[in-house]
PDB file of N, CA and C in Angstrom:
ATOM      1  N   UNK A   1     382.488  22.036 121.327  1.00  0.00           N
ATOM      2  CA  UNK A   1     383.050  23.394 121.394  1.00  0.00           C
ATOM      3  C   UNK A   1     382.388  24.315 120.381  1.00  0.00           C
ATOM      4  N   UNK A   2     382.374  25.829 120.704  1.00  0.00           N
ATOM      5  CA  UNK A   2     381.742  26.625 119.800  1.00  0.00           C
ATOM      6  C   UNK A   2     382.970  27.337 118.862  1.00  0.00           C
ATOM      7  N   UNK A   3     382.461  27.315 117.543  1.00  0.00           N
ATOM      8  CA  UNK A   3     383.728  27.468 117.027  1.00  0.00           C
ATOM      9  C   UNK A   3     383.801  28.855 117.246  1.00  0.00           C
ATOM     10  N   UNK A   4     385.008  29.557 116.584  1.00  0.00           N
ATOM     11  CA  UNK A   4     385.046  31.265 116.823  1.00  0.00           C
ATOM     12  C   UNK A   4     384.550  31.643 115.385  1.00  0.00           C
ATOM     13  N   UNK A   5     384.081  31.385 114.801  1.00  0.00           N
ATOM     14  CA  UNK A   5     383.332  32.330 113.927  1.00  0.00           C
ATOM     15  C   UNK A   5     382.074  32.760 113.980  1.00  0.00           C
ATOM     16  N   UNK A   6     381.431  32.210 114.476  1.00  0.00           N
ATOM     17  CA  UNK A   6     379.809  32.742 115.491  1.00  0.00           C
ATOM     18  C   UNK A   6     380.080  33.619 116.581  1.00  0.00           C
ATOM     19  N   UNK A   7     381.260  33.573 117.010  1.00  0.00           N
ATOM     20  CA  UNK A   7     381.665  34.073 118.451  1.00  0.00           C
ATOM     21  C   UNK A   7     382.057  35.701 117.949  1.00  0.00           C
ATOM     22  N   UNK A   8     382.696  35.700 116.661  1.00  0.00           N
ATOM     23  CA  UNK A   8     382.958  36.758 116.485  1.00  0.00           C
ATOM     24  C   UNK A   8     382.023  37.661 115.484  1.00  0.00           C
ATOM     25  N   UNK A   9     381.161  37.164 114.685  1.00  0.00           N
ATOM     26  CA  UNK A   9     380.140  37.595 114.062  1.00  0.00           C
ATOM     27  C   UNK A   9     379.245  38.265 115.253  1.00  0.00           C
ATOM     28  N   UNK A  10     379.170  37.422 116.364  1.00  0.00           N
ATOM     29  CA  UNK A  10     378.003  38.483 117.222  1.00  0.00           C
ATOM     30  C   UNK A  10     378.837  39.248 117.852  1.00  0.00           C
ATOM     31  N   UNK A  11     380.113  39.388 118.076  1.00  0.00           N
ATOM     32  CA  UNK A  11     380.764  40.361 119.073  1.00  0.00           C
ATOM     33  C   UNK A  11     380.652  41.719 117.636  1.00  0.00           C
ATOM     34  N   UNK A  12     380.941  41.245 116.653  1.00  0.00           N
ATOM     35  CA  UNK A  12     380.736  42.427 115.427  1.00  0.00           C
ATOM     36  C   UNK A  12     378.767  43.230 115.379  1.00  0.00           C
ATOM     37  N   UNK A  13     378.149  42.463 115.394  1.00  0.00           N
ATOM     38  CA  UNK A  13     377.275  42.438 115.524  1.00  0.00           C
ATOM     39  C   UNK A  13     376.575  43.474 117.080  1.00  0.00           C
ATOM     40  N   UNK A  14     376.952  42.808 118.416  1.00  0.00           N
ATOM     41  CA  UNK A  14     376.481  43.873 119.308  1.00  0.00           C
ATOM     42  C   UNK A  14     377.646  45.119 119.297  1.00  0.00           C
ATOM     43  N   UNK A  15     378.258  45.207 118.705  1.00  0.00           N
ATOM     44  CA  UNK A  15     379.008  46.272 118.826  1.00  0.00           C
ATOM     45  C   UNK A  15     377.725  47.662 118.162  1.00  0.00           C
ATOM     46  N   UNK A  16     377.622  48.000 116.675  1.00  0.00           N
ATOM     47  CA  UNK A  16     376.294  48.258 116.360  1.00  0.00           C
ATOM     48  C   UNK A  16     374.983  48.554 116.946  1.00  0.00           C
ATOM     49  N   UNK A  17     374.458  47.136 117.411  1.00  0.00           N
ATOM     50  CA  UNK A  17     373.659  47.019 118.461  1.00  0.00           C
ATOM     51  C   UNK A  17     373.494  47.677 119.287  1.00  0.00           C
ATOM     52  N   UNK A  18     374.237  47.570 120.316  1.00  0.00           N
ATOM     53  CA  UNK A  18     374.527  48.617 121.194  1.00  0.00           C
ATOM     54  C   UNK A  18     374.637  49.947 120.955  1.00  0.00           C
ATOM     55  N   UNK A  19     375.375  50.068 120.011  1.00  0.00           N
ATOM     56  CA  UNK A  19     375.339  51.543 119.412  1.00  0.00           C
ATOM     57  C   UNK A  19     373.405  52.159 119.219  1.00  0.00           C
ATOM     58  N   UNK A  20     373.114  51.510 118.714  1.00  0.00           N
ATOM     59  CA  UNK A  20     371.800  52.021 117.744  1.00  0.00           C
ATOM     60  C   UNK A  20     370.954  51.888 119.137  1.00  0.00           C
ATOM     61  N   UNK A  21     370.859  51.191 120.547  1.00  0.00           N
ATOM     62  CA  UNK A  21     369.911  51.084 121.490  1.00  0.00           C
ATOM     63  C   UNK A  21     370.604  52.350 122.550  1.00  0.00           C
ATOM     64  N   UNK A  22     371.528  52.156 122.312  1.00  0.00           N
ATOM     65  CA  UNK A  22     372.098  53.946 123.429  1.00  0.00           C
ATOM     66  C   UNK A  22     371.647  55.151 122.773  1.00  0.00           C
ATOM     67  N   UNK A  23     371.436  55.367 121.208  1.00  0.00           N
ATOM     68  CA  UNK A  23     370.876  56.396 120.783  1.00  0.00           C
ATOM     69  C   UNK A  23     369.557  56.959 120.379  1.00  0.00           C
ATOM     70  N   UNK A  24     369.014  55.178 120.662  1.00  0.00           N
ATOM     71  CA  UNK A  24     367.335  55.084 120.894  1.00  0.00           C
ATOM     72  C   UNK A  24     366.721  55.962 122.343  1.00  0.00           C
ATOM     73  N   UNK A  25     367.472  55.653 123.402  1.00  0.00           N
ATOM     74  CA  UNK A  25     367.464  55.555 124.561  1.00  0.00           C
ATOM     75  C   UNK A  25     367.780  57.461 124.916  1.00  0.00           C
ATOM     76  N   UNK A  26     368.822  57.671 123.807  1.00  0.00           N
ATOM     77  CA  UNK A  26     368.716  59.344 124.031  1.00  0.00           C
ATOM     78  C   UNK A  26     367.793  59.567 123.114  1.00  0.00           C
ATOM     79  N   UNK A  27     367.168  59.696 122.265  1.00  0.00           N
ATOM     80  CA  UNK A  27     366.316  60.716 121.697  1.00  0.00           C
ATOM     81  C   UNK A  27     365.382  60.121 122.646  1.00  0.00           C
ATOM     82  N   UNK A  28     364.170  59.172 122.975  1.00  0.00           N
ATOM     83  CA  UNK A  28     363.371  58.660 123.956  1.00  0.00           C
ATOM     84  C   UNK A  28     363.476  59.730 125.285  1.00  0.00           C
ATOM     85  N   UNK A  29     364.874  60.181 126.055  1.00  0.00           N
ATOM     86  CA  UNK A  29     364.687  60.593 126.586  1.00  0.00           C
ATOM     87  C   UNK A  29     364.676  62.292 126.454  1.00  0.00           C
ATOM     88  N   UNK A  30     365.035  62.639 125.109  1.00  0.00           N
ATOM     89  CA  UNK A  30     365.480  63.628 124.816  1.00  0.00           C
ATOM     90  C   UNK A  30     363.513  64.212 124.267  1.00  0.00           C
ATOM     91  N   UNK A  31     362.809  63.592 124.058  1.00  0.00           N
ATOM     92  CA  UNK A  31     361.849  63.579 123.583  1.00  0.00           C
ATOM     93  C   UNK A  31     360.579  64.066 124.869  1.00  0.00           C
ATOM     94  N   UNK A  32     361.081  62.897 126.319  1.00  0.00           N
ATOM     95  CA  UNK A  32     360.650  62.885 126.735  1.00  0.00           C
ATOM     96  C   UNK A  32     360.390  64.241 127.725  1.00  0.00           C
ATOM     97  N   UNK A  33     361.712  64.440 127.764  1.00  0.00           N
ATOM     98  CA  UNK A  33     361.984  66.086 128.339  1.00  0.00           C
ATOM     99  C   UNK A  33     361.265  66.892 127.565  1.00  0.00           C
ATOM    100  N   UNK A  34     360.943  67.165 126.686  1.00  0.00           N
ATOM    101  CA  UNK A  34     360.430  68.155 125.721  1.00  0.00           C
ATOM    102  C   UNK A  34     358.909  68.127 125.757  1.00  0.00           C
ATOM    103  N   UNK A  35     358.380  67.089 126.433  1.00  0.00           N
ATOM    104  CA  UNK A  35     356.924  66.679 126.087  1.00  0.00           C
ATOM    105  C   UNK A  35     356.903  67.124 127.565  1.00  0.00           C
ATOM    106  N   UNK A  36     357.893  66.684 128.403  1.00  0.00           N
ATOM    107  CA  UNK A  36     357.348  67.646 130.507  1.00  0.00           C
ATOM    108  C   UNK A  36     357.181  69.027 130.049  1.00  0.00           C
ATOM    109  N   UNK A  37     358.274  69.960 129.532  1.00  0.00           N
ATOM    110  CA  UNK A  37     358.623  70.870 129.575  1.00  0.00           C
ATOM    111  C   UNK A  37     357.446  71.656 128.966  1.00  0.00           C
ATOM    112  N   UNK A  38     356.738  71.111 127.706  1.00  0.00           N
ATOM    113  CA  UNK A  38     355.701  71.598 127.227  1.00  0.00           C
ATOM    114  C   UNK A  38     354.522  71.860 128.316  1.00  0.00           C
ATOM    115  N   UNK A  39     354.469  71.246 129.259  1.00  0.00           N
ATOM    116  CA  UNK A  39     353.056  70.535 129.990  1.00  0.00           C
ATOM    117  C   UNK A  39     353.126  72.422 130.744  1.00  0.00           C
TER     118      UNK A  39
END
């Protein structure tokens, strides 16, 4: 069995995670608009 303290270190863990790759994902696209718009 897996104990719950690994189980909950990564649920703490992608919480963050997730955070920091959804706001990658907007400036990337927020960036990307700006670089069409220039053209």
């Amino acid at each position: 069995m897996v104990p719950a303290a690994p189980r909950v270190q990564v649920a703490a863990a992608a919480g963050p995670a997730n955070a920091a790759a959804t706001a990658v994902a907007m400036i990337e696209n927020a960036v990307l608009r700006m670089l069409m718009h220039s053209e």
